[in-house]
Protein backbone atom coordinates (compact mmCIF):
# COMPACT_ATOMS: atom_id res chain seq x y z
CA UNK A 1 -26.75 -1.61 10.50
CA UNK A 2 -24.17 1.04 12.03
CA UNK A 3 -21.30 0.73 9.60
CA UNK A 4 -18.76 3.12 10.78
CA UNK A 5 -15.36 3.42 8.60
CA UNK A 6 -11.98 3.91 10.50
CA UNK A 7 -8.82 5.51 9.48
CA UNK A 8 -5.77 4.68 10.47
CA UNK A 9 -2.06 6.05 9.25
CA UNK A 10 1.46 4.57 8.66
CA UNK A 11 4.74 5.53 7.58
CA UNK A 12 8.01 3.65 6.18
CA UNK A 13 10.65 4.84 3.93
CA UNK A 14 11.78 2.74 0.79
CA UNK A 15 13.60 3.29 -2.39
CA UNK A 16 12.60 2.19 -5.75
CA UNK A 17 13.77 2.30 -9.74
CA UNK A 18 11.35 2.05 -12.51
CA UNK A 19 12.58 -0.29 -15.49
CA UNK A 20 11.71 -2.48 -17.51
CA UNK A 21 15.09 -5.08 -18.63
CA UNK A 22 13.70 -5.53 -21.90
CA UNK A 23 13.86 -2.25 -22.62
CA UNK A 24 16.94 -0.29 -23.84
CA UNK A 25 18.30 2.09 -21.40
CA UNK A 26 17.03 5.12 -24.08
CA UNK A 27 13.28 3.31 -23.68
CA UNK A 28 13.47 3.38 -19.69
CA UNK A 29 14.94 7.19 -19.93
CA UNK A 30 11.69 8.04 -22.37
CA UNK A 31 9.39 6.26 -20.37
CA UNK A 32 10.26 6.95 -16.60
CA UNK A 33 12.49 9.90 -16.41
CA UNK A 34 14.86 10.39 -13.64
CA UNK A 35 13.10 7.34 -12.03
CA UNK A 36 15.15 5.44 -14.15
CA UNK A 37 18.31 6.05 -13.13
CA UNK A 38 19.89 3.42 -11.09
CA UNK A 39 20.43 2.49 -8.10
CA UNK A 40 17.20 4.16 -7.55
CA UNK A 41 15.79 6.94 -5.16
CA UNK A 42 13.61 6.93 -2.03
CA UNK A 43 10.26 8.38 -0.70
CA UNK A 44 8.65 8.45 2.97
CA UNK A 45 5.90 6.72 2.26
CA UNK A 46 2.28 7.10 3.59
CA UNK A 47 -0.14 4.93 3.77
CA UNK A 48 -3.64 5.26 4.85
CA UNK A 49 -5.53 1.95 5.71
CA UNK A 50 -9.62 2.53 6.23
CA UNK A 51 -11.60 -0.03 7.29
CA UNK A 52 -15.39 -0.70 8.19
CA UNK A 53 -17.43 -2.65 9.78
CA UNK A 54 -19.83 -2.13 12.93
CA UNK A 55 -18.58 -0.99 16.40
CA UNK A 56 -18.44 -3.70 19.14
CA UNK A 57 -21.06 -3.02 22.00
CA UNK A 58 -18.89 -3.78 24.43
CA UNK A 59 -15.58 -1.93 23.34
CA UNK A 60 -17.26 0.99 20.63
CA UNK A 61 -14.27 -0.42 18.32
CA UNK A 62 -14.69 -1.77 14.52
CA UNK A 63 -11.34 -2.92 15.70
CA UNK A 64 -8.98 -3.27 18.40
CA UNK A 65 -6.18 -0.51 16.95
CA UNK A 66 -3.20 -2.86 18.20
CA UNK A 67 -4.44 -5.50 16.23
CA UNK A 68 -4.88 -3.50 13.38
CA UNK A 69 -1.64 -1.98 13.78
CA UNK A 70 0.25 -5.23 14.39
CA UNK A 71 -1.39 -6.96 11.04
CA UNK A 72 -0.12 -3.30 9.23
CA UNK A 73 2.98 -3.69 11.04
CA UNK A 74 3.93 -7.32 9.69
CA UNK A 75 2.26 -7.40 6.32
CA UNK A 76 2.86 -4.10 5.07
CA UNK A 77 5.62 -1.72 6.79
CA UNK A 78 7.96 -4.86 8.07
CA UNK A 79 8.65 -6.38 4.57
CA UNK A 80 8.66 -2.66 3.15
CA UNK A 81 10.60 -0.18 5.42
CA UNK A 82 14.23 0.71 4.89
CA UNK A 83 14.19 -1.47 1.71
CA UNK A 84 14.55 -0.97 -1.90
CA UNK A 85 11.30 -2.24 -3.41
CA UNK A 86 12.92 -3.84 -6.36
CA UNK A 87 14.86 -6.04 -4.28
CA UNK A 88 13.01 -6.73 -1.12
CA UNK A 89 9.38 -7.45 -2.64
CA UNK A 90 9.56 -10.73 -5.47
CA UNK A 91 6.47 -8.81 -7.10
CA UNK A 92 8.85 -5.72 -7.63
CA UNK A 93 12.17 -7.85 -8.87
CA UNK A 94 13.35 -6.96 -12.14
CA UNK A 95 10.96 -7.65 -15.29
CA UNK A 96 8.03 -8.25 -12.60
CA UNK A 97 5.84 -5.49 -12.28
CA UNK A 98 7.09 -1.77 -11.65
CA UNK A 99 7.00 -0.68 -7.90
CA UNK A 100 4.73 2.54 -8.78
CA UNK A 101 2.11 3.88 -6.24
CA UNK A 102 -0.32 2.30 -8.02
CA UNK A 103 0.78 -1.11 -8.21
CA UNK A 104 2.32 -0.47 -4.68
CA UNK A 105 -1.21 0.56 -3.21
CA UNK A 106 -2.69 -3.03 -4.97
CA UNK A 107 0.50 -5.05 -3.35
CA UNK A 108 -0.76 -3.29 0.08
CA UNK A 109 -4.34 -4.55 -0.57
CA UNK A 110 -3.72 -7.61 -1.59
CA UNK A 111 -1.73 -8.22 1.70
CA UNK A 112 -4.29 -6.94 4.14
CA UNK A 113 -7.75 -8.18 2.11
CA UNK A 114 -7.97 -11.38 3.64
CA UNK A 115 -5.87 -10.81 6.70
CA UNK A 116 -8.45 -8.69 8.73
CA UNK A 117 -10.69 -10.10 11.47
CA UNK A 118 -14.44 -10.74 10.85
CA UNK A 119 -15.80 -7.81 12.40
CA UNK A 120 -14.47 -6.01 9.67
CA UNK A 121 -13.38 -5.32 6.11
CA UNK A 122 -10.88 -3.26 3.97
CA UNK A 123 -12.38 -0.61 2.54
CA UNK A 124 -9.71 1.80 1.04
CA UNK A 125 -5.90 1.76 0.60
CA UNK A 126 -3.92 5.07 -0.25
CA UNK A 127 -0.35 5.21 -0.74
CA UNK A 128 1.77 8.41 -1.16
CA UNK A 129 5.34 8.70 -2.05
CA UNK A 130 5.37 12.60 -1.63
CA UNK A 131 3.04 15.35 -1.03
CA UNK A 132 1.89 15.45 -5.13
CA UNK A 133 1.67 11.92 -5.98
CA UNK A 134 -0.80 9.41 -4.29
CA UNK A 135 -2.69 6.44 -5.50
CA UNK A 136 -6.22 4.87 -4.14
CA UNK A 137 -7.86 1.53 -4.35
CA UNK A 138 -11.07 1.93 -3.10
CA UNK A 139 -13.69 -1.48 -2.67
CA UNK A 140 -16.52 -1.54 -4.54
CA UNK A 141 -19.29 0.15 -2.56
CA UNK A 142 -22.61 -1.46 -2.59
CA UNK A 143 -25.95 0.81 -2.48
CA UNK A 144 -27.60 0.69 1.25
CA UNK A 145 -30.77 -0.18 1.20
């Protein structure tokens, strides 16, 4: 087998707020700093998708790039960009689950696991809000032979 992993980049801009409504306004303060505070605040976001699978013969692609960046485009940077997380994403809506780069990085996953053609699979996910905080899900990686 030729497995060959390709990266591919994206951008969109969103705001968020971290906190929690059961929570006292002291509790959010303690536990998420200025990301508290509402309305919120906003990042340009990156977002690195990496796939794998083996190249066509025909083409040398794991996958056709348009494709790849027209899944990206509707699953991931549509429903995201210009938006304020909380609002815009149901998983993100108040006393759901907090719109951090982790959880934001599983949301992306979880939207472009199953969506990819055949000839390929997800492989890694990272998602930065700035140039010092990033998160990574990686797939589980199974030994070659």
């Amino acid at each position: 087998m030729n497995v060959v992993e390709l990266e591919r980049r994206y951008r969109f801009s969103a705001a968020h707020r971290y906190h929690r409504p059961e929570w006292s306004e002291e509790e959010n303060a303690r536990r998420f700093g200025k990301c508290a505070w509402a309305p919120g605040h906003g990042h340009n976001y990156r977002v690195v998708i990496r796939v794998a699978g083996e190249p066509d013969p025909r083409t040398g692609f794991v996958i056709d790039l348009p494709e790849l960046d027209a899944r990206v485009h509707d699953l991931v940077v549509e429903p995201l960009d210009h938006r304020h997380l909380n609002e815009a994403v149901r998983e993100f809506a108040s006393g759901a689950s907090i719109p951090s780069c982790e959880n934001l990085v599983l949301w992306i996953r979880d939207k472009l696991l199953h969506a990819l053609p055949a000839s390929c699979h997800l492989v890694e996910v990272r998602v930065a809000e700035d140039d010092d905080l990033a998160a990574v899900w990686r797939a589980r990686r199974e030994p070659i032979p």
